[in-house]
Protein backbone atom coordinates (compact mmCIF):
# COMPACT_ATOMS: atom_id res chain seq x y z
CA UNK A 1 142.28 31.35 31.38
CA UNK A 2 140.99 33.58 28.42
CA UNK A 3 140.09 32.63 25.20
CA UNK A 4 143.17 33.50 23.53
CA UNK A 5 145.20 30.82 25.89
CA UNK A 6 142.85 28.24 24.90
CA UNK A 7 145.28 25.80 23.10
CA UNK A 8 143.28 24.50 19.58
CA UNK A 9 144.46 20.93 18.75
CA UNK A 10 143.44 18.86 15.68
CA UNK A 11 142.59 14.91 15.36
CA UNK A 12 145.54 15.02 13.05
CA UNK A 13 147.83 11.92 14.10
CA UNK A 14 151.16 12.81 12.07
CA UNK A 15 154.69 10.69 11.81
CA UNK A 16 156.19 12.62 14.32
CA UNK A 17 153.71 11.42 16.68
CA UNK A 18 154.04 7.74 15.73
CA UNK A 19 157.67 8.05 16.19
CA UNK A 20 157.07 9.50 19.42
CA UNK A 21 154.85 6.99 20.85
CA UNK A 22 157.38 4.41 19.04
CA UNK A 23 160.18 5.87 21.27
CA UNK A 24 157.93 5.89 24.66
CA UNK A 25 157.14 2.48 23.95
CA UNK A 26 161.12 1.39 24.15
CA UNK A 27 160.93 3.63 27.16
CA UNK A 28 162.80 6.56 25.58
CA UNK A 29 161.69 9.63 26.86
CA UNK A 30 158.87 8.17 28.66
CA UNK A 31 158.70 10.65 31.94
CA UNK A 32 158.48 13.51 29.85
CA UNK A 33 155.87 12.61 27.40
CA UNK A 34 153.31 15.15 28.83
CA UNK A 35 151.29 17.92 27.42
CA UNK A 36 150.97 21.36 29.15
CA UNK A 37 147.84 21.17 31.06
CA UNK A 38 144.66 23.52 30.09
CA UNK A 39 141.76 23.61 28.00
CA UNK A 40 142.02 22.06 24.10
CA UNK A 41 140.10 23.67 21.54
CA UNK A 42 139.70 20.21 19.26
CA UNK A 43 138.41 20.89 15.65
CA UNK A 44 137.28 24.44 16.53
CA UNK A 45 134.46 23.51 18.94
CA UNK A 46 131.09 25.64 19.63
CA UNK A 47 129.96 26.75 22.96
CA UNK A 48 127.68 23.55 22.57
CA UNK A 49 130.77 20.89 22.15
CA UNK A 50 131.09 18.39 24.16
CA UNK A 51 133.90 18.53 27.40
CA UNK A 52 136.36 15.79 27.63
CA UNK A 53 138.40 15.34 30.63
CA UNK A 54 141.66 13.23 30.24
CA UNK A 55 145.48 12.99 31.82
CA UNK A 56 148.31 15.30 30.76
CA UNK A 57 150.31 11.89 29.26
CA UNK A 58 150.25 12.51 25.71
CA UNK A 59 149.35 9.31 25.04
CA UNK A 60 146.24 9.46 26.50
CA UNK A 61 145.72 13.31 25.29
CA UNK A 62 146.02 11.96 21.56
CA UNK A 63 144.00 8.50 21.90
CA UNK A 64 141.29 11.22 22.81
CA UNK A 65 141.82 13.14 19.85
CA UNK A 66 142.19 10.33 17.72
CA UNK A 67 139.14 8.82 18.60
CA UNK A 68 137.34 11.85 18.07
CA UNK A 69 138.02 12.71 13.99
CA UNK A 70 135.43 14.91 12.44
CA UNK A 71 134.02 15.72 15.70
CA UNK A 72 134.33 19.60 17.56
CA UNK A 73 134.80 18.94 21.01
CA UNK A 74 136.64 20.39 24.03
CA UNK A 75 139.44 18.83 25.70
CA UNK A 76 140.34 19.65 29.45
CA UNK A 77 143.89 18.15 30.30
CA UNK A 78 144.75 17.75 34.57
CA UNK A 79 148.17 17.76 35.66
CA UNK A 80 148.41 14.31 36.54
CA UNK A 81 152.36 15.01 36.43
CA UNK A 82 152.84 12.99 32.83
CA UNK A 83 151.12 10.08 33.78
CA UNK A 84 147.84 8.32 32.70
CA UNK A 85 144.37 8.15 33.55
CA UNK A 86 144.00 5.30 35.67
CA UNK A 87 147.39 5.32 37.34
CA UNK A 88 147.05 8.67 37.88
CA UNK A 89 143.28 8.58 39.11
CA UNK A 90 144.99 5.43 41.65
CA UNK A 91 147.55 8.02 42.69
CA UNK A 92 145.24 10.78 43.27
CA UNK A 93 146.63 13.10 40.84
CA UNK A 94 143.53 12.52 38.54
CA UNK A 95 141.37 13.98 41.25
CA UNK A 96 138.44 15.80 42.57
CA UNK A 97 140.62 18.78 43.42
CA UNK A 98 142.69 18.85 40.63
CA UNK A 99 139.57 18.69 38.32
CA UNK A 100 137.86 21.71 40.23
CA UNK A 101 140.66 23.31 40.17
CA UNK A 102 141.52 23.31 36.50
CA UNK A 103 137.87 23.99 35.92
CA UNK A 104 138.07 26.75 37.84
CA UNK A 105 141.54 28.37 36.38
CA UNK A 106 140.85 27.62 32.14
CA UNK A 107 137.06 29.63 32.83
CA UNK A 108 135.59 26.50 31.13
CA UNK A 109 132.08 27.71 32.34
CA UNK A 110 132.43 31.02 30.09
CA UNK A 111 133.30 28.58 27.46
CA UNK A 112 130.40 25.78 27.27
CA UNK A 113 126.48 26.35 27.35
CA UNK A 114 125.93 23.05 28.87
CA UNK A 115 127.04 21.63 31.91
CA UNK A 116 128.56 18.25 31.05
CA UNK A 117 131.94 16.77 31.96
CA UNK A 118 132.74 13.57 30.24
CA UNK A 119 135.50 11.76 32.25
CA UNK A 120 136.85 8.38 31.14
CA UNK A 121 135.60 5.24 33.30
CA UNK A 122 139.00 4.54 34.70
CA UNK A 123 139.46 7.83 36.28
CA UNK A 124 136.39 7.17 38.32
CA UNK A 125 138.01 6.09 41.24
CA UNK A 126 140.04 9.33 42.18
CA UNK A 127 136.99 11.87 41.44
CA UNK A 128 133.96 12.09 43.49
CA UNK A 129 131.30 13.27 40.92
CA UNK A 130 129.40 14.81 43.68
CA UNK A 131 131.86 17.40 45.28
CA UNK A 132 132.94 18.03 41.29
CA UNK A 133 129.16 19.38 40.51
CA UNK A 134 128.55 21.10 43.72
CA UNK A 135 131.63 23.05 43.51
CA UNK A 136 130.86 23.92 39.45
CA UNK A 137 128.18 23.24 38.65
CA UNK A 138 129.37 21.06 36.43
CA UNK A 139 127.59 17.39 35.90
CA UNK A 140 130.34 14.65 35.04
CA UNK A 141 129.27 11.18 32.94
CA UNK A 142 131.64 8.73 32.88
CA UNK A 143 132.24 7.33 28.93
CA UNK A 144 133.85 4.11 28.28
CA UNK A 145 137.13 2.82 29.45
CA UNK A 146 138.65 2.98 25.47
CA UNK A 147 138.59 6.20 23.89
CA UNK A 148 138.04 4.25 20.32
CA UNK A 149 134.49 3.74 21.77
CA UNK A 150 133.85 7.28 22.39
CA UNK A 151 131.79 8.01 18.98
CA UNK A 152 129.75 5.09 19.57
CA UNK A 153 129.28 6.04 23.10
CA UNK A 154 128.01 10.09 22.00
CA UNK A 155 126.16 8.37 18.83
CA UNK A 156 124.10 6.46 21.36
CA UNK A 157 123.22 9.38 23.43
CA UNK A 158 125.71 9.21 26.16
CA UNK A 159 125.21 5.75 26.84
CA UNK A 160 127.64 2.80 27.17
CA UNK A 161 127.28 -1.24 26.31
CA UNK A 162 128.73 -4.40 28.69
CA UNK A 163 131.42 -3.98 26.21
CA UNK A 164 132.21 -0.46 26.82
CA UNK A 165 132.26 -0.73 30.17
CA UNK A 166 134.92 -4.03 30.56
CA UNK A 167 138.42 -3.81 31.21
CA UNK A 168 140.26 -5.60 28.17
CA UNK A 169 143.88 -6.46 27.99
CA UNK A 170 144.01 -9.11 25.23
CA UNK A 171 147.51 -10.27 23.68
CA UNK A 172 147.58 -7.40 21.60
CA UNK A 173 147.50 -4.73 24.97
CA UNK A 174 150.25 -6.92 26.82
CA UNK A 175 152.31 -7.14 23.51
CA UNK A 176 152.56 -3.27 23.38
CA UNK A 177 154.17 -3.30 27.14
CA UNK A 178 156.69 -6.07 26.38
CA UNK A 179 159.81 -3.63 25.01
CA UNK A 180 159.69 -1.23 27.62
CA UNK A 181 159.51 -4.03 29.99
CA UNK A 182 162.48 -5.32 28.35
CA UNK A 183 164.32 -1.90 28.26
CA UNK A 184 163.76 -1.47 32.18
CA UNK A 185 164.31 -4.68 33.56
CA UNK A 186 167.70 -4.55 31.09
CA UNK A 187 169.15 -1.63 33.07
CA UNK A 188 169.80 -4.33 36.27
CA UNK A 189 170.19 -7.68 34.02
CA UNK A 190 172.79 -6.51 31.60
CA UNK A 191 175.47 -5.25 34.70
CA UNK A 192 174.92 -8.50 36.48
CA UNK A 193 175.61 -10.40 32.76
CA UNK A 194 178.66 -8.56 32.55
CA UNK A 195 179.67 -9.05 36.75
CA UNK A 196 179.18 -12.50 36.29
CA UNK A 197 181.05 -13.13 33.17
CA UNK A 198 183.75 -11.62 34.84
CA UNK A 199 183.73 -13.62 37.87
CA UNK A 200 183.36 -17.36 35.99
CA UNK A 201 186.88 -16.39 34.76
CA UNK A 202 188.32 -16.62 38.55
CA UNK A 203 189.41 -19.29 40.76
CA UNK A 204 192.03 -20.12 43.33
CA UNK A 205 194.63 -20.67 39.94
CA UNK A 206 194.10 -17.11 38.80
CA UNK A 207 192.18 -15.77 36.34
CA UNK A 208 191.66 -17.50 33.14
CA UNK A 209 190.11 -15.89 29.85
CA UNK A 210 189.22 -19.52 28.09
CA UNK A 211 187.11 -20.28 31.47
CA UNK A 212 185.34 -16.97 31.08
CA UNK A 213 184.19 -17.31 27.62
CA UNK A 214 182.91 -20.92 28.68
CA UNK A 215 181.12 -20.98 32.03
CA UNK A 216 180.73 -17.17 31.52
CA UNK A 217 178.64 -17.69 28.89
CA UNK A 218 176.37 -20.17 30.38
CA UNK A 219 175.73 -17.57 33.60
CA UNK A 220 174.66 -15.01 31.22
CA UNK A 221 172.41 -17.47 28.76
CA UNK A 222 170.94 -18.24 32.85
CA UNK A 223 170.04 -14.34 33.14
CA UNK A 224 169.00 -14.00 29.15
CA UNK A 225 166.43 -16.57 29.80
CA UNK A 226 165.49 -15.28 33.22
CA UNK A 227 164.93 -11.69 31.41
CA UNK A 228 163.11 -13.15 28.52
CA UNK A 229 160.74 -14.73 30.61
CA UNK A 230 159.98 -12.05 32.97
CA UNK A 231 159.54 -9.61 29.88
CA UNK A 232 158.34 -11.12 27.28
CA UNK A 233 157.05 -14.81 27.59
CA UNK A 234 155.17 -13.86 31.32
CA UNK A 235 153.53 -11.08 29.93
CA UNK A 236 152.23 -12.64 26.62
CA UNK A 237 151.38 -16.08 28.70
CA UNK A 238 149.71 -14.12 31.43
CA UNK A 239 146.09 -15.74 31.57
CA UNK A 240 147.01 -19.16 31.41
CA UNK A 241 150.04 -19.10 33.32
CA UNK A 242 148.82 -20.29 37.00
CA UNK A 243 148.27 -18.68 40.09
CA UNK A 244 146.84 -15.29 40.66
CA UNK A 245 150.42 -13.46 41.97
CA UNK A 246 152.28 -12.11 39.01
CA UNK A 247 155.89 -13.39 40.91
CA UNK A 248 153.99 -16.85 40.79
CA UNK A 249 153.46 -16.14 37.01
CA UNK A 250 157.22 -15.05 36.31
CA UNK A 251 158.29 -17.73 37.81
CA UNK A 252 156.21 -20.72 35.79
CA UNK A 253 157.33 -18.84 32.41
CA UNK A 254 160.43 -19.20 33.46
CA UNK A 255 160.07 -23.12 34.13
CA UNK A 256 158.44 -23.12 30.36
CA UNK A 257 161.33 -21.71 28.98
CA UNK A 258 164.19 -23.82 30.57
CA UNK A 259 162.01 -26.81 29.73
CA UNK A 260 161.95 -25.86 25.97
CA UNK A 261 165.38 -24.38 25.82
CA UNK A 262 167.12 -27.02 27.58
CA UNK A 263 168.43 -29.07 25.26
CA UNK A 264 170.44 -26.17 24.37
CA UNK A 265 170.82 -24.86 27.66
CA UNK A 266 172.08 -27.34 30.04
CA UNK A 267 174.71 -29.07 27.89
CA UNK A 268 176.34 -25.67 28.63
CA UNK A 269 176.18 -25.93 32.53
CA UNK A 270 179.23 -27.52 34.17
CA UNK A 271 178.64 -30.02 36.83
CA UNK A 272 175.48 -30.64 39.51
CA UNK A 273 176.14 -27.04 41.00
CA UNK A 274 175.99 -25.28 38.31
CA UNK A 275 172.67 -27.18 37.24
CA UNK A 276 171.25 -26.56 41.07
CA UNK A 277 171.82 -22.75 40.77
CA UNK A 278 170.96 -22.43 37.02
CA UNK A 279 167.44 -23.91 38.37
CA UNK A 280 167.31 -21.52 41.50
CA UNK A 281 167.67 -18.27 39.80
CA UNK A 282 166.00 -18.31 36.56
CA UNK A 283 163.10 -18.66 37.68
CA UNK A 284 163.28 -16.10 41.21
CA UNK A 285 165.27 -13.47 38.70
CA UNK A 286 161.73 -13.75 36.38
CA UNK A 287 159.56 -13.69 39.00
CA UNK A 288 161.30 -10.68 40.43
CA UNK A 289 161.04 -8.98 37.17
CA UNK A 290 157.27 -10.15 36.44
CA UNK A 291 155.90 -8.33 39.83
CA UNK A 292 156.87 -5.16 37.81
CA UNK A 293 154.22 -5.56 35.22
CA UNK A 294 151.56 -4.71 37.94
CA UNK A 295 151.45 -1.32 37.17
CA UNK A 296 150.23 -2.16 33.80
CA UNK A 297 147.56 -4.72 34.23
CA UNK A 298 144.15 -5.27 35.82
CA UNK A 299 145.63 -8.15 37.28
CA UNK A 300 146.14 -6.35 40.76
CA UNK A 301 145.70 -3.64 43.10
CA UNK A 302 147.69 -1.52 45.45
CA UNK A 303 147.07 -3.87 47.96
CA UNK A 304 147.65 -6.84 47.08
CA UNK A 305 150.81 -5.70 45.23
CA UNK A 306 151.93 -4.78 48.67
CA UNK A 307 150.94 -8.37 50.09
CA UNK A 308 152.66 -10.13 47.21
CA UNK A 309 155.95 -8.51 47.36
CA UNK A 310 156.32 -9.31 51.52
CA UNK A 311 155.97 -12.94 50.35
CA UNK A 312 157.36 -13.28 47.62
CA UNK A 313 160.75 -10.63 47.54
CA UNK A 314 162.08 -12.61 50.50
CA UNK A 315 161.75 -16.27 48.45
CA UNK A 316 163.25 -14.64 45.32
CA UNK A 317 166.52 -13.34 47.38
CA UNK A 318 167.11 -16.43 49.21
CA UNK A 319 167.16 -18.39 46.00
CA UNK A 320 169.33 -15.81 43.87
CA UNK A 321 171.57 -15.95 47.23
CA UNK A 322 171.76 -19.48 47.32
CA UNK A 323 172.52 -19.74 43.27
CA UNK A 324 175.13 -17.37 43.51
CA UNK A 325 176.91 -19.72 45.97
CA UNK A 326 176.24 -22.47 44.39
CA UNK A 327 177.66 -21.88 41.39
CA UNK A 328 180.81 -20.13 42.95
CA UNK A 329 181.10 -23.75 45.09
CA UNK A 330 181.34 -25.05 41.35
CA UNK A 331 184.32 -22.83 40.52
CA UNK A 332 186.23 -24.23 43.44
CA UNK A 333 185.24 -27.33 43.01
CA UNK A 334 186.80 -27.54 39.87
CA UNK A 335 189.85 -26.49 41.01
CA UNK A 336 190.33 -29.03 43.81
């Protein structure tokens, strides 16, 4: 890469960017909130500049930039296919081969007088730091895991604190996740609402709209409080909730909600069958929906995200199962 195709970039952070990461955070868009890859010239940086190596999500591209006001620096961006640091670094595209690589194609040694690559913490574990400098020449230094500590980090000579170096998510970071955790699990709860809405209006008499509207109702006030727990009340509860597994977690905020809604709830249920089924599948629907917030926590790892789900996808099918027969045995029931 030349200097001409060197991209310059500012720490600017305008509206359209807050409406941008607004819409990613309702999950609008979100797969395609990437950068190009390449080398960033950030608040027209000297041969002397610092290098800073992130992820092609623009997310993480402008919390690097942001962080960074009033500072020249150079930004190198990997194709890490849209996605960010430490997912990325977990899937291998933020890599030792894709860091050489780009290295290699954007001519960042003609750029730079120094030698320095400053990688975020969290990418660590997909780059070997080693093969990266014998193959450039190029030292890396890991900075802290937040790029809001990066000035503090360069003011103190390229070192980083405890704090620096520790892997926060506080209610503030889960609160961020909770509406596009919302918006996903909402593409599979709102068709089953509207199946089973349809269904409560059958029975061996016909179909009747005035059953519907009644036992319909309570099946999909069942599912609302299923999806509000796995999205919204599991997530925000997540420390104190018990257990370690995250299905284990989806599944207690679940039993906190029914036992604070239910007052309001269960009046609506019908009979015994009804309350049996209501109990089965609120909580396995949350707990299902819970084990998707692994991708976004420190919570877990690859592995034992793998060892959860063989235990706990089979418990959380056998109970939606059984609830769904249960409360159909309620419709006939009814009838006879």
């Amino acid at each position: 890469m030349t200097e001409a195709e060197i991209q310059p970039i500012d720490s600017a952070f305008t509206w359209r960017d807050r409406l941008q990461w607004w819409r990613v955070r309702w999950g609008i868009g979100r797969m395609r909130f990437a950068v190009s890859p390449g080398l960033y010239a950030l608040n027209d940086p000297t041969p002397e500049s610092d290098v800073f190596v992130t992820a092609n999500y623009k997310m993480s591209v402008d919390h690097v930039r942001r962080a960074l006001v009033g500072r020249k620096a150079w930004i190198l961006v990997l194709d890490t296919q849209g996605i960010n640091v430490w997912c990325a670094a977990g899937k291998g595209t933020f890599g030792t081969d894709e860091l050489v690589e780009r290295v290699s194609e954007t001519g960042l040694a003609q750029q730079v007088s120094h030698n320095k690559l400053i990688l975020p913490q969290l990418g660590g574990v997909g780059v070997d730091a080693g093969a990266v400098g014998n193959q450039t020449g190029l030292m890396v230094r890991y900075g802290p895991v937040r790029a809001t500590d990066l000035p503090a980090y360069l003011d103190a000579g390229y070192k980083a604190d405890d704090a620096m170096r520790r892997v926060r998510f506080n209610l503030a970071d889960r609160a961020l996740l909770v509406p596009v955790e919302i918006i996903n699990a909402g593409k599979s709860i709102l068709p089953a609402m509207a199946i089973l809405f349809l269904l409560a209006g059958l029975s061996q008499r016909g179909f009747s709209v005035m059953t519907m509207l009644s036992q319909g109702l309570a099946a999909v006030l069942a599912l609302g409080v299923a999806w509000l727990a796995g999205t919204v009340a599991g997530p925000l509860l997540l420390p104190w909730l018990p257990g370690r597994m995250l299905s284990m977690k989806g599944a207690m905020a679940a039993l906190v909600l029914i036992g604070l809604l239910s007052i309001r709830v269960l009046p609506g249920l019908t009979g015994a069958l009804d309350l049996a089924a209501f109990w089965l599948v609120v909580p396995a629907v949350a707990s299902f929906i819970m084990m998707n917030f692994t991708g976004a926590t420190p919570y877990t790892s690859p592995s034992g995200v793998r060892l959860e789900m063989k235990r706990s996808v089979p418990v959380q099918v056998a109970c939606t199962v059984v609830a769904l027969l249960l409360w159909l045995a309620q419709r006939v029931v009814e009838v006879v």
